[in-house]
C-alpha atoms as a PDB file:
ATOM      1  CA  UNK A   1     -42.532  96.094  20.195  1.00  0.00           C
ATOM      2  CA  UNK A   2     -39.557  98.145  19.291  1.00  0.00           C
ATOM      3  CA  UNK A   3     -39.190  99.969  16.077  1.00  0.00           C
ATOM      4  CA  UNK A   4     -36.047 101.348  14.990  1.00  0.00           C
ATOM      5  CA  UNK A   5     -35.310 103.306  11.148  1.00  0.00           C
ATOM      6  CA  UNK A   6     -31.653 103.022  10.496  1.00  0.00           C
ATOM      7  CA  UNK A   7     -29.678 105.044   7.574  1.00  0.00           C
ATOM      8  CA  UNK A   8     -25.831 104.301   9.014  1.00  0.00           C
ATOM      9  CA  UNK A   9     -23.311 101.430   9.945  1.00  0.00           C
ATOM     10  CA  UNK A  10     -22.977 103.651  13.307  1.00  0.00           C
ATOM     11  CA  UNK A  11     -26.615 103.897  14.136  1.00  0.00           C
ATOM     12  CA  UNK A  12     -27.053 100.177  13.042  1.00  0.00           C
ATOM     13  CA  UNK A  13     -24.252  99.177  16.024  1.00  0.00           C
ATOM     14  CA  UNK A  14     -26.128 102.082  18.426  1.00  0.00           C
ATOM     15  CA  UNK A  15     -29.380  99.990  17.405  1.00  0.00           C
ATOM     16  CA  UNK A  16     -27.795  96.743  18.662  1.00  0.00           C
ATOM     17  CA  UNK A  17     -26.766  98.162  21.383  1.00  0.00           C
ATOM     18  CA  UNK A  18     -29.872  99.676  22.685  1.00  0.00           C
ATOM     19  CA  UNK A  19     -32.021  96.092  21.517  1.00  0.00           C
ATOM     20  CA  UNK A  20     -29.246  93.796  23.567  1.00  0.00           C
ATOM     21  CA  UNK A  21     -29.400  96.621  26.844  1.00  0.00           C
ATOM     22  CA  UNK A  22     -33.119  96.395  26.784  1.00  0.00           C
ATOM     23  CA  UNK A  23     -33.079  92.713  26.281  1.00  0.00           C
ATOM     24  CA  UNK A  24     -30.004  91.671  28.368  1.00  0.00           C
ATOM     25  CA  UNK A  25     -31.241  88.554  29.739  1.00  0.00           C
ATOM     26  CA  UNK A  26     -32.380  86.808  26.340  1.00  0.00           C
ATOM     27  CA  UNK A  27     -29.782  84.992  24.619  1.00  0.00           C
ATOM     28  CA  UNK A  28     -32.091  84.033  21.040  1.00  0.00           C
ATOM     29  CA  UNK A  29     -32.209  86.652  18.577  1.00  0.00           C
ATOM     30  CA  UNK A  30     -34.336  85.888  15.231  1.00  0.00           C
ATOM     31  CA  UNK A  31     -33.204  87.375  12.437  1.00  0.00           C
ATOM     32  CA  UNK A  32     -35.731  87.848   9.579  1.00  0.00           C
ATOM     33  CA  UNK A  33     -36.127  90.090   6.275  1.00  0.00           C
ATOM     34  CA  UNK A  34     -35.401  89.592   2.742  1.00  0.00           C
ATOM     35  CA  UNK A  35     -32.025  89.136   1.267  1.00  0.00           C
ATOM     36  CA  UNK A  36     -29.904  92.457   1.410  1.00  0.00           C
ATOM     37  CA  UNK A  37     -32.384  93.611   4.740  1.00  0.00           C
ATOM     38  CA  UNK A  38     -29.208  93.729   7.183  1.00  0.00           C
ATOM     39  CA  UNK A  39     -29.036  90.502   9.196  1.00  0.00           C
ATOM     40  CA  UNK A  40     -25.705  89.735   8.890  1.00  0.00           C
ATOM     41  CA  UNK A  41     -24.856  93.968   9.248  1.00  0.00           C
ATOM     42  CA  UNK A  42     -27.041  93.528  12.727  1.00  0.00           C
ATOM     43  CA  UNK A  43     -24.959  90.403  13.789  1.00  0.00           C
ATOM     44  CA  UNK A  44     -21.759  91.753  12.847  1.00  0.00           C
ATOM     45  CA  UNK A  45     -22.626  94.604  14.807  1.00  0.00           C
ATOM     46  CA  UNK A  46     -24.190  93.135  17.487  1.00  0.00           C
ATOM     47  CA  UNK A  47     -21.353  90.476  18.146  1.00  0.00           C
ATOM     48  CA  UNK A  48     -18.856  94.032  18.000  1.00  0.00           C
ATOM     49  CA  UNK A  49     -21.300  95.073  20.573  1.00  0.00           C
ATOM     50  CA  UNK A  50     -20.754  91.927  23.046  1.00  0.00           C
ATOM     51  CA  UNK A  51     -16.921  92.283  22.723  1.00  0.00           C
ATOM     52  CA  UNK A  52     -16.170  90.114  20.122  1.00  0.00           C
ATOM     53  CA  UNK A  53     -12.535  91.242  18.071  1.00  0.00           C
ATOM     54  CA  UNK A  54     -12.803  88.671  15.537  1.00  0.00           C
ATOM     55  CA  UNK A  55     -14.221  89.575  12.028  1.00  0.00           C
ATOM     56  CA  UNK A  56     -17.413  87.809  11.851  1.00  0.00           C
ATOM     57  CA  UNK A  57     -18.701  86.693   8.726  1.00  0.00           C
ATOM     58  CA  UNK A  58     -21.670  85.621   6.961  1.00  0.00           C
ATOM     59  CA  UNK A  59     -22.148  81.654   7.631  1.00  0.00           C
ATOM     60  CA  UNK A  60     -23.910  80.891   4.726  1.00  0.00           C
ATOM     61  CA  UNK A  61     -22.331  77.943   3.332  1.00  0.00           C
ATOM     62  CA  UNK A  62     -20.489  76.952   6.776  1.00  0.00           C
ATOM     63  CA  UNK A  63     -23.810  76.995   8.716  1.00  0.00           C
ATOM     64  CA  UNK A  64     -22.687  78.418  11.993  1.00  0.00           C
ATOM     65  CA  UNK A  65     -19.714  80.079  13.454  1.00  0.00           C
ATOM     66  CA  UNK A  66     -18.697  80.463  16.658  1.00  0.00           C
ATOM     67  CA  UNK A  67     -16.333  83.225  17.915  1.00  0.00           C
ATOM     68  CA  UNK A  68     -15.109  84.049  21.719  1.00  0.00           C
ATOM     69  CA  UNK A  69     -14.810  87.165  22.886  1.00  0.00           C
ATOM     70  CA  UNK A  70     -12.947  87.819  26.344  1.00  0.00           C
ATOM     71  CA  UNK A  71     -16.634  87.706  28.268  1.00  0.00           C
ATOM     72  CA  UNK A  72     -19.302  86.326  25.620  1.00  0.00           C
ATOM     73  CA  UNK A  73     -19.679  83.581  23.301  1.00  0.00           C
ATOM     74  CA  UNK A  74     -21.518  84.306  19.928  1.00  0.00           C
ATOM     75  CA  UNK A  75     -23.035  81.731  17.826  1.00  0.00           C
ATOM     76  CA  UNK A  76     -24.276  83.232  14.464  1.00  0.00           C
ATOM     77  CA  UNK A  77     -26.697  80.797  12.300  1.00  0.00           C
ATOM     78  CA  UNK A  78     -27.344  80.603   8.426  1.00  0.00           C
ATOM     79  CA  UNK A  79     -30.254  78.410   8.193  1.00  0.00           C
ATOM     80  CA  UNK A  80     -31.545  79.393   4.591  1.00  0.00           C
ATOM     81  CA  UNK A  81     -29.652  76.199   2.925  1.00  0.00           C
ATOM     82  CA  UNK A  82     -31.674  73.468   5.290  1.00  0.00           C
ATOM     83  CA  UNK A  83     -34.866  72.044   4.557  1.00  0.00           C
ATOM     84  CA  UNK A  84     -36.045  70.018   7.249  1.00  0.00           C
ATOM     85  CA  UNK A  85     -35.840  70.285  10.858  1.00  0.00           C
ATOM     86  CA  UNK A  86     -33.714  66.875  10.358  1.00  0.00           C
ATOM     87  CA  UNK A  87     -31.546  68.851   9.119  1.00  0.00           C
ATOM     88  CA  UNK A  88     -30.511  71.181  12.277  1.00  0.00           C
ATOM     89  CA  UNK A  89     -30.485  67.917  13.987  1.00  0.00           C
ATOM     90  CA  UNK A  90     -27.694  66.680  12.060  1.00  0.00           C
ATOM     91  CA  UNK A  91     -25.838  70.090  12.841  1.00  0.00           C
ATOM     92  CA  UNK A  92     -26.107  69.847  16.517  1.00  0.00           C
ATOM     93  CA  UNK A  93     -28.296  72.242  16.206  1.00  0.00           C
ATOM     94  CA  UNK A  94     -30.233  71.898  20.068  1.00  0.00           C
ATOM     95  CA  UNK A  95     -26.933  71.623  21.214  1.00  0.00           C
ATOM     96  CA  UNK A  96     -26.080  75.096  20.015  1.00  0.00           C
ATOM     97  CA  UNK A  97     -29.040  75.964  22.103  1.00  0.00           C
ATOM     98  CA  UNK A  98     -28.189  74.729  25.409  1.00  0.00           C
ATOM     99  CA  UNK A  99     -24.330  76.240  25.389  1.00  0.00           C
ATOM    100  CA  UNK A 100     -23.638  79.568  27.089  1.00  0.00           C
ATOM    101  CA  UNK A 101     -23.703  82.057  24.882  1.00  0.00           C
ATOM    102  CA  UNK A 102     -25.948  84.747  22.647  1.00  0.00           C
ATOM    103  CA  UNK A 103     -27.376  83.217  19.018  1.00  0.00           C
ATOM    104  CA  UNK A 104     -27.879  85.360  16.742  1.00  0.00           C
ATOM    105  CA  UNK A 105     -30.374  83.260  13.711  1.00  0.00           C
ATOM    106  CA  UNK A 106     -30.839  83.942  10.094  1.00  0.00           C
ATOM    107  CA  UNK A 107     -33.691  82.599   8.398  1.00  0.00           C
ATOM    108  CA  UNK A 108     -34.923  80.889  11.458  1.00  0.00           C
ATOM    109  CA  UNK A 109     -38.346  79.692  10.326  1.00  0.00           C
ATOM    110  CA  UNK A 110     -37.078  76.053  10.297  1.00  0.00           C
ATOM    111  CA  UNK A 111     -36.000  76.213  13.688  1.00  0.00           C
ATOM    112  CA  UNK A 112     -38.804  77.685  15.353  1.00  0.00           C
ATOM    113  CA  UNK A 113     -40.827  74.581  16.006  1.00  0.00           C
ATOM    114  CA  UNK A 114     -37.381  73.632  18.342  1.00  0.00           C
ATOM    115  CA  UNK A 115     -37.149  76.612  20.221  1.00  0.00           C
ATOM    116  CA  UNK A 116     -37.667  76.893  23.678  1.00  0.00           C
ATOM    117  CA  UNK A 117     -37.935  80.016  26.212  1.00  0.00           C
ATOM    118  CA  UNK A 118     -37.453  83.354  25.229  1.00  0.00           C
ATOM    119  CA  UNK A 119     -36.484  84.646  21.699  1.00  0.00           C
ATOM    120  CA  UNK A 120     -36.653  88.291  20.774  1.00  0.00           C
ATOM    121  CA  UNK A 121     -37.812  88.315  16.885  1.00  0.00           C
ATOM    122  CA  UNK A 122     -36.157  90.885  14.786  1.00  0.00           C
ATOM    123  CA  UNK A 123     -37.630  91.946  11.826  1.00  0.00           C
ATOM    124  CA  UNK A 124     -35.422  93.906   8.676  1.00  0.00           C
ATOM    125  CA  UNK A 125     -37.067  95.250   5.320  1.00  0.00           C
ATOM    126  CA  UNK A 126     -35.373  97.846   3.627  1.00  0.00           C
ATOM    127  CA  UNK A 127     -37.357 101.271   2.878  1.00  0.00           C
ATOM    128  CA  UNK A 128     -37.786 103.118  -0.222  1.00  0.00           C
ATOM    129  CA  UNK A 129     -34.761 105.644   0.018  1.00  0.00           C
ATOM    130  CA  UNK A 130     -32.829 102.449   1.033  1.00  0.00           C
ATOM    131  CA  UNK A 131     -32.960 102.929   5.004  1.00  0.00           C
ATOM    132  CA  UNK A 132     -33.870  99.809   7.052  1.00  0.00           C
ATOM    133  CA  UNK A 133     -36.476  99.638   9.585  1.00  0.00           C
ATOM    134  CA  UNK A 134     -36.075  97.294  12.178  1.00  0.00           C
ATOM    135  CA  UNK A 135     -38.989  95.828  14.565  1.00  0.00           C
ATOM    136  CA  UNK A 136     -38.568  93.577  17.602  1.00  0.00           C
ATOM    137  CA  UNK A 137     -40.353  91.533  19.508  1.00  0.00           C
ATOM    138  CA  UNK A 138     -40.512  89.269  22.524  1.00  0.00           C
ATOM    139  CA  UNK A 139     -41.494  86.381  21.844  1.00  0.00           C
ATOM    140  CA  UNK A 140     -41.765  82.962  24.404  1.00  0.00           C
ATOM    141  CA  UNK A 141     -41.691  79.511  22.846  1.00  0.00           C
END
């Protein structure tokens, strides 16, 4: 397990850095925490990380969204509006799973009983003096 305490945009992107180096063969990142924890800050940074030029967004009412960097392929997930793991089926969700490329998953919970291989879990609560820690770890479904 990795533990990381983060007070800055820059040392959020440093963070994402260091957690794709040391995991550079897993392609499943979980994203959980509370609302306002830093998800969609780590993907954003993460994806800037993997070469991506676009502006990435949050896909909460879209549901995914894609963007293609020169080298890597990011997929970034909003599950919190499904219910039912019918529901990622109608979104093509295993699909998602089996393309080339890294996925980066908010509010995964719903998806986990799909999963398969290796998934590094990434954990976000935000501290008193407003900080976020993060925490990671491997997990193999």
């Amino acid at each position: 397990m990795e533990e990381y305490t983060i007070s800055s945009l820059e040392e959020l992107r440093n963070t994402a850095e260091e957690i794709l180096r040391n995991h550079a063969k897993v392609r499943v990142f979980l994203l959980e925490g509370n609302l306002g924890a830093g998800k969609t800050a780590f993907a954003k940074e993460a994806a800037k990380v993997l070469g991506i030029k676009d502006e990435v967004s949050s896909p909460t009412f879209s549901i995914i969204n894609e963007y293609n960097g020169d080298e890597n392929t990011v997929f970034h997930f909003d599950l919190y509006r499904l219910k039912t793991t019918d529901d990622l089926y109608q979104i093509g969700f295993e699909e998602y799973l089996d393309k080339p490329g890294y996925k980066f998953i908010e509010w995964p919970e719903i998806a986990k009983p799909i999963l398969f291989g290796e998934v590094i879990e990434i954990r976000f609560e935000i501290l008193v003096d407003g900080d976020r820690k993060i925490k990671t770890q491997k997990k193999l479904y």
